[in-house]
Protein backbone atom coordinates (compact mmCIF):
# COMPACT_ATOMS: atom_id res chain seq x y z
CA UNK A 1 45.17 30.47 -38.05
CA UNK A 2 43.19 28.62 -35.87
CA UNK A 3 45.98 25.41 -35.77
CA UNK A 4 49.13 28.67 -35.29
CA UNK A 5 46.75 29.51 -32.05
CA UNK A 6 45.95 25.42 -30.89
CA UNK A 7 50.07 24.68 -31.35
CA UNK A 8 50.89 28.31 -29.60
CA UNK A 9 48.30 27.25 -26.66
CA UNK A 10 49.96 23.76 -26.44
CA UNK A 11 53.24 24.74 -26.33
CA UNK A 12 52.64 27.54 -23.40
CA UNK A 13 50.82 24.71 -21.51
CA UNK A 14 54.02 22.57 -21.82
CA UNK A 15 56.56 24.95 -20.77
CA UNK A 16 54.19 25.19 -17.56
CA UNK A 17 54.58 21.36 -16.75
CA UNK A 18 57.32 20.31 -14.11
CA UNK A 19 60.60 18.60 -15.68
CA UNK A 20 60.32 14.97 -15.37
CA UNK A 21 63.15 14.17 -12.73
CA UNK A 22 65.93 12.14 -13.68
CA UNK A 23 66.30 8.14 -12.43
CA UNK A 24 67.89 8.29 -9.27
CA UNK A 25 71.34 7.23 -9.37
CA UNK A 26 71.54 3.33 -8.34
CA UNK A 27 74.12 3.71 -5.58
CA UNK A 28 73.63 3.65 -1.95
CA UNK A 29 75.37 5.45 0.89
CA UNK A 30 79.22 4.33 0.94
CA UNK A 31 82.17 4.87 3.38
CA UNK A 32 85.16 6.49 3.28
CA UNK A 33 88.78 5.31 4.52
CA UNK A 34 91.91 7.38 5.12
CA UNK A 35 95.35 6.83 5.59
CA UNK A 36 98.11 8.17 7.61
CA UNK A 37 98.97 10.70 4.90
CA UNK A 38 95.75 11.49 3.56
CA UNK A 39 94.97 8.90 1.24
CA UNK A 40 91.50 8.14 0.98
CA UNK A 41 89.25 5.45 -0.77
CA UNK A 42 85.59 6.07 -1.02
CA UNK A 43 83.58 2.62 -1.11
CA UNK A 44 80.09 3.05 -2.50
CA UNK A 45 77.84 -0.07 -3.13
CA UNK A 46 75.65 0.11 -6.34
CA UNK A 47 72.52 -1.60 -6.53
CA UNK A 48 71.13 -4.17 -6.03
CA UNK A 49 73.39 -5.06 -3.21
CA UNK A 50 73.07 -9.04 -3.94
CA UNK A 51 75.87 -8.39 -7.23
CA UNK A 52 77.81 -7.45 -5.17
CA UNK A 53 79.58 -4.45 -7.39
CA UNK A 54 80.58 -1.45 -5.94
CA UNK A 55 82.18 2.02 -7.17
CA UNK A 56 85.94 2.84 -5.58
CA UNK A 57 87.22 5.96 -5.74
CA UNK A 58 90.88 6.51 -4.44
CA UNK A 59 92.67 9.82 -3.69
CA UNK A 60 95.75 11.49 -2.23
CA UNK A 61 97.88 8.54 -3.25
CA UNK A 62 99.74 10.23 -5.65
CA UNK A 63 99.59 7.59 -7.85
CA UNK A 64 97.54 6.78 -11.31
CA UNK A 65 94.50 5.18 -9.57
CA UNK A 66 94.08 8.92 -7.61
CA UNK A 67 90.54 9.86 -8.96
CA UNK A 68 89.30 7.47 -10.87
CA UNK A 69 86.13 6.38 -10.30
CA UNK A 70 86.46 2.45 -11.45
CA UNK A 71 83.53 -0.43 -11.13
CA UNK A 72 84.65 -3.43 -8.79
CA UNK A 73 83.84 -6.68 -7.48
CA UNK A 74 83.79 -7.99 -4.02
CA UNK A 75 85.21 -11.40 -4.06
CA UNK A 76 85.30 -12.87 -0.71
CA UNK A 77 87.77 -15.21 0.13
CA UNK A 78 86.75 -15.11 4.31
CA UNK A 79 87.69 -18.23 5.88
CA UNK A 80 85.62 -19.51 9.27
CA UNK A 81 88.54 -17.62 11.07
CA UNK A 82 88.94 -14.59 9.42
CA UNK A 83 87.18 -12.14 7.09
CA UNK A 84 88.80 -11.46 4.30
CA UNK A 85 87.39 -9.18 1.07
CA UNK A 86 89.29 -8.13 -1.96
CA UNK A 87 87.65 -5.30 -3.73
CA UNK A 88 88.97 -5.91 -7.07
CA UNK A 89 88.95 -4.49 -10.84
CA UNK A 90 90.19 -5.11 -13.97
CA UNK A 91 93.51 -2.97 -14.29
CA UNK A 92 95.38 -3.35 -17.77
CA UNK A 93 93.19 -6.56 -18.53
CA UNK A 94 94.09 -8.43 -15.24
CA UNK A 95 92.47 -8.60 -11.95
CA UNK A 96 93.71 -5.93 -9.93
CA UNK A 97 92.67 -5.35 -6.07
CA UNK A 98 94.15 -2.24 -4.14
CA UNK A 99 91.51 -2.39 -1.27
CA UNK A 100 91.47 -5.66 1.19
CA UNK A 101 89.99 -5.68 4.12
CA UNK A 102 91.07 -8.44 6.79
CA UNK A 103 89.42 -9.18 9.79
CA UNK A 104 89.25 -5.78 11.54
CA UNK A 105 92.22 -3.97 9.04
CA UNK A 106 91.98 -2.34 5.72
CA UNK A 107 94.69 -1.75 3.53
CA UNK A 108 94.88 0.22 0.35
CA UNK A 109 97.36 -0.91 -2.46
CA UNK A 110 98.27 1.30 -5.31
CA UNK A 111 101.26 1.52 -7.96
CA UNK A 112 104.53 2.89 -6.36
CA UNK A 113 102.87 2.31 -2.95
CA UNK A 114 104.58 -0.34 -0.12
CA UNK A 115 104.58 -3.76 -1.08
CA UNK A 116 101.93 -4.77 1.98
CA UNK A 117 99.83 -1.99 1.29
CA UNK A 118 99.04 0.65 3.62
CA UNK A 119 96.76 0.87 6.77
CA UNK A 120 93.56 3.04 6.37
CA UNK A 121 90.54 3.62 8.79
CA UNK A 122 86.98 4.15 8.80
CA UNK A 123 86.27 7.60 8.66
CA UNK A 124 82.50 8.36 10.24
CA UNK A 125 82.81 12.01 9.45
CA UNK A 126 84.13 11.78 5.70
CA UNK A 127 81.56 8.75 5.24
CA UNK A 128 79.01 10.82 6.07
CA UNK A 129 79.61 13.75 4.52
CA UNK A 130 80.54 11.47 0.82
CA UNK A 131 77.69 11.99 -1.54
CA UNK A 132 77.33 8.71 -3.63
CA UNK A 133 75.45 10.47 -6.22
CA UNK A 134 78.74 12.40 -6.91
CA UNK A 135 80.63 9.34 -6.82
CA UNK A 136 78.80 8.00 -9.45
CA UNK A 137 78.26 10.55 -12.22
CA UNK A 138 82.23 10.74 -11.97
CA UNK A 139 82.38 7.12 -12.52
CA UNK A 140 79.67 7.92 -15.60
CA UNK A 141 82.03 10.63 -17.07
CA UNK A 142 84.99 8.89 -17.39
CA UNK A 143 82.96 5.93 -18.78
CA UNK A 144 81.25 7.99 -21.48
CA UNK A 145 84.62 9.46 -22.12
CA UNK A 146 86.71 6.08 -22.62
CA UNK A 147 89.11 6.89 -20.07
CA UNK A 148 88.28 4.07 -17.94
CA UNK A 149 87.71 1.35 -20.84
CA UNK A 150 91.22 2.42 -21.60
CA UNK A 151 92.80 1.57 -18.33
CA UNK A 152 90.54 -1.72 -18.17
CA UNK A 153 91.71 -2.80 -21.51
CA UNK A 154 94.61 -5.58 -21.54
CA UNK A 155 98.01 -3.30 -23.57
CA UNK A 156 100.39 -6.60 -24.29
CA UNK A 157 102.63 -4.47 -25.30
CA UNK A 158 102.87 -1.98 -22.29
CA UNK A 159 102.78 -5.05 -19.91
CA UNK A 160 105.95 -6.53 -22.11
CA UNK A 161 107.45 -3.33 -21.38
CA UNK A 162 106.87 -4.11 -17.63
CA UNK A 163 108.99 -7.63 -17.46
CA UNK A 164 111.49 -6.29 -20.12
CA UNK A 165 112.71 -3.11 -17.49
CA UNK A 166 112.52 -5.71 -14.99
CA UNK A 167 114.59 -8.32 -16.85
CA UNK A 168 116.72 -5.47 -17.95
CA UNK A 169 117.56 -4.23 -14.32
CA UNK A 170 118.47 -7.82 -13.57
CA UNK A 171 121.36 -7.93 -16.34
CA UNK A 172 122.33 -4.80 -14.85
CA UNK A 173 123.08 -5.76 -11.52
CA UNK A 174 124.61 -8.92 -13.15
CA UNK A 175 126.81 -7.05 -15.15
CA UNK A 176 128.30 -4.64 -12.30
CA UNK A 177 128.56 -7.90 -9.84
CA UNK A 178 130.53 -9.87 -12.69
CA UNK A 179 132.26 -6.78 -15.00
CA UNK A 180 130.69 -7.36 -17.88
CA UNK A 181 128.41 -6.87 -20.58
CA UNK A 182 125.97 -9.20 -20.88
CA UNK A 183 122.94 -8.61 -23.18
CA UNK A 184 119.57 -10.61 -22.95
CA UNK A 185 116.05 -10.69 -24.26
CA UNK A 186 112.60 -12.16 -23.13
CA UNK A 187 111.57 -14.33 -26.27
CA UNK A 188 107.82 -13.22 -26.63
CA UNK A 189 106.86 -15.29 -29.17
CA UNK A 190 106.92 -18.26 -26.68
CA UNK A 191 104.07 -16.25 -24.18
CA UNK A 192 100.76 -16.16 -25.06
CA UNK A 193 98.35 -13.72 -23.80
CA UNK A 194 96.08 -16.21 -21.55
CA UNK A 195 99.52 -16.53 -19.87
CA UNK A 196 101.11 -13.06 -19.91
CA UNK A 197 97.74 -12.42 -18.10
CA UNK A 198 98.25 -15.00 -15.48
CA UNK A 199 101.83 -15.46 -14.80
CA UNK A 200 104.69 -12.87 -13.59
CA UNK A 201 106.81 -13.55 -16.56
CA UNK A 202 110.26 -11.85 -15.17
CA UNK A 203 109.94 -13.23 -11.87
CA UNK A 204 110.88 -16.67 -14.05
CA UNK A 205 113.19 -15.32 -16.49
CA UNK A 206 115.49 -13.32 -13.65
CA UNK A 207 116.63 -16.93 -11.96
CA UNK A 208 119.66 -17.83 -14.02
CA UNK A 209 120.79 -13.94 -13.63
CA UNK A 210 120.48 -13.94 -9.90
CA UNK A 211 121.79 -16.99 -9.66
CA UNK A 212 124.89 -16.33 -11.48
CA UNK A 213 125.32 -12.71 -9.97
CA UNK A 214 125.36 -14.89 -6.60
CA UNK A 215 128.42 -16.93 -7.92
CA UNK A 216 130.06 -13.61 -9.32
CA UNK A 217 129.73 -11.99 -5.77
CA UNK A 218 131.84 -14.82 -3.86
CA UNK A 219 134.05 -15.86 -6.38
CA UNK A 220 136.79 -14.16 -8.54
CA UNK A 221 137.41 -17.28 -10.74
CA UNK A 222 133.40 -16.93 -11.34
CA UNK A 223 133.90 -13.26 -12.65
CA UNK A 224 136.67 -14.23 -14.91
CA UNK A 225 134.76 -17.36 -16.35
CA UNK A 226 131.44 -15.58 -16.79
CA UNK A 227 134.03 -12.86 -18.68
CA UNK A 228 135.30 -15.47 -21.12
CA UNK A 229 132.35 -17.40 -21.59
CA UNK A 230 128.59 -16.09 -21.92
CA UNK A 231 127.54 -13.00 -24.17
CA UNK A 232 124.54 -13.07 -24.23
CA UNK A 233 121.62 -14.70 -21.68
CA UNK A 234 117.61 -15.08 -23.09
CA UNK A 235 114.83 -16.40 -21.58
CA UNK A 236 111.90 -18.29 -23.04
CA UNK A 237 108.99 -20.37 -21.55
CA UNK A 238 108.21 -23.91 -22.93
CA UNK A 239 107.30 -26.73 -21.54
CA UNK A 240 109.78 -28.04 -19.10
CA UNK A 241 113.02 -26.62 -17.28
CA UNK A 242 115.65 -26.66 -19.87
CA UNK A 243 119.18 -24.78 -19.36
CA UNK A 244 121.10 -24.91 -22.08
CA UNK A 245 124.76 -23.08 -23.37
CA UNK A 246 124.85 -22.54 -26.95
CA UNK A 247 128.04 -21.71 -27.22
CA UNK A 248 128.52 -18.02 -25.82
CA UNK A 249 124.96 -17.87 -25.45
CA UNK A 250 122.83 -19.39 -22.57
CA UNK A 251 119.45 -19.99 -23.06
CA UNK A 252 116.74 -20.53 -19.98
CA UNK A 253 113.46 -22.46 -21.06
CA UNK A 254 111.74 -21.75 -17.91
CA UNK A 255 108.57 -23.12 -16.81
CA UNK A 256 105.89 -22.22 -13.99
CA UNK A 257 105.55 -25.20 -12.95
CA UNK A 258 109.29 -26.21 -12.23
CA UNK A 259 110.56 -25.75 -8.50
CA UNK A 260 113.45 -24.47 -6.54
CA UNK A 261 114.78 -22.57 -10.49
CA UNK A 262 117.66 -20.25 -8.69
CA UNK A 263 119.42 -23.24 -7.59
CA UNK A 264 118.78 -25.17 -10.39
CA UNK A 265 120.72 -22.31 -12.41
CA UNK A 266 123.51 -22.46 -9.89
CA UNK A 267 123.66 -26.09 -10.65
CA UNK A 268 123.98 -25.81 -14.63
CA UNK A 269 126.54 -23.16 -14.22
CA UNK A 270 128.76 -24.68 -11.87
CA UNK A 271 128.83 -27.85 -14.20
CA UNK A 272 128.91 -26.35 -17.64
CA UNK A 273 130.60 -23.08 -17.17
């Protein structure tokens, strides 16, 4: 009985004590940017400063970044001329940086956005009305929940996807320039990841296309050669610039390092087609 009353005692004097309060959240107080059309992008430095990490959080863009709370790096590439940070994350496995500030300007980036970004301002009244706290148990959520690992993680297969519309679209507006039917592949098996990673792979594989839409555009006797002669156009990467027409398929072994690649494709058609 005695030990029911000591445990009964102990537990009453327990339920009397103060919660202990929870670690404070290692942020400190951030700033806020908006655009002309509301976009905004919260900047909120964790600690310690010295790492240099910080929290972003973008909204109003209308694009997939809008809420997400992911961690980034500043990476300063100032010269003694000019300030210049990148704020940047890992987006699909590569580095990805939608905020940049330069010299006195700050421009946010983000998918389906302009090209050169978009012009955003310090907002003293948003900035100090942003609670970094918030910031960060959002960020903590969506970590806990995957959702950001996810988005972080390198998907070869969706980024394949990417260069294959783009090469696609390419043999479109070949075919409608020339009146045909062209069909073409990106050989994969000649990209490794460490590359995929690095390099724009369409941005290589589109010369020969562009190049011989060009010739199609000026020149009828183009059209009707390109008609009679190539079926099928694939790219592949190795290790030089290599051309080549097997019979009525062509075949670019592209290269990053090779130079001025449209007009070497003009070159190899206007000799060999």
């Amino acid at each position: 009985m005695k030990c029911i009353v000591a445990v009964a005692v102990l537990a009453t004097l327990l339920g009397t004590l103060p919660a202990l309060a929870a670690p404070p959240a290692p942020v400190e107080a951030g700033k806020v940017f908006v655009g002309p059309q509301g976009e905004q992008v919260a900047v909120v430095p964790v600690t310690p400063r010295e790492q240099k990490k910080f929290l972003l959080r973008i909204q109003g863009t209308g694009s997939v970044l809008d809420n997400l709370v992911l961690p980034y790096t500043l990476k300063d590439w100032s010269s003694p001329s000019t300030l210049r940070h990148n704020y940047t994350t890992q987006w699909h496995g590569k580095d990805y940086s939608p905020f940049i500030i330069v010299g006195k300007n700050a421009e946010l980036h983000f998918p389906g956005g302009p090209g050169n970004g978009i012009a955003v301002q310090y907002d003293e009244a948003r900035s100090q009305k942003l609670k970094p706290e918030e910031v960060y148990a959002q960020h903590q959520q969506q970590t806990q929940s995957g959702q950001l690992a996810k988005l972080m993680a390198f998907d070869r297969k969706a980024e394949e996807t990417v260069h294959d519309t783009a090469y696609a679209e390419a043999l479109q507006a070949l075919n409608t320039s020339c009146g045909t039917s062209v069909a073409g592949v990106i050989d994969w098996t000649t990209v490794t990841e460490p590359f995929l990673k690095a390099q724009k792979i369409s941005r290589y594989c589109v010369f020969p296309l562009t190049a011989l839409k060009s010739l199609c555009d000026v020149s009828e006797e183009a059209r009707t050669t390109v008609k009679a002669r190539v079926q099928q156009m694939d790219c592949r990467f190795g290790a030089a610039l290599e051309p080549a027409l097997q019979g009525s398929r062509f075949v670019w072994t592209t290269t990053p390092e090779a130079s001025n690649q449209e007009k070497a494709a003009t070159r190899y058609f206007k000799k060999n087609l």
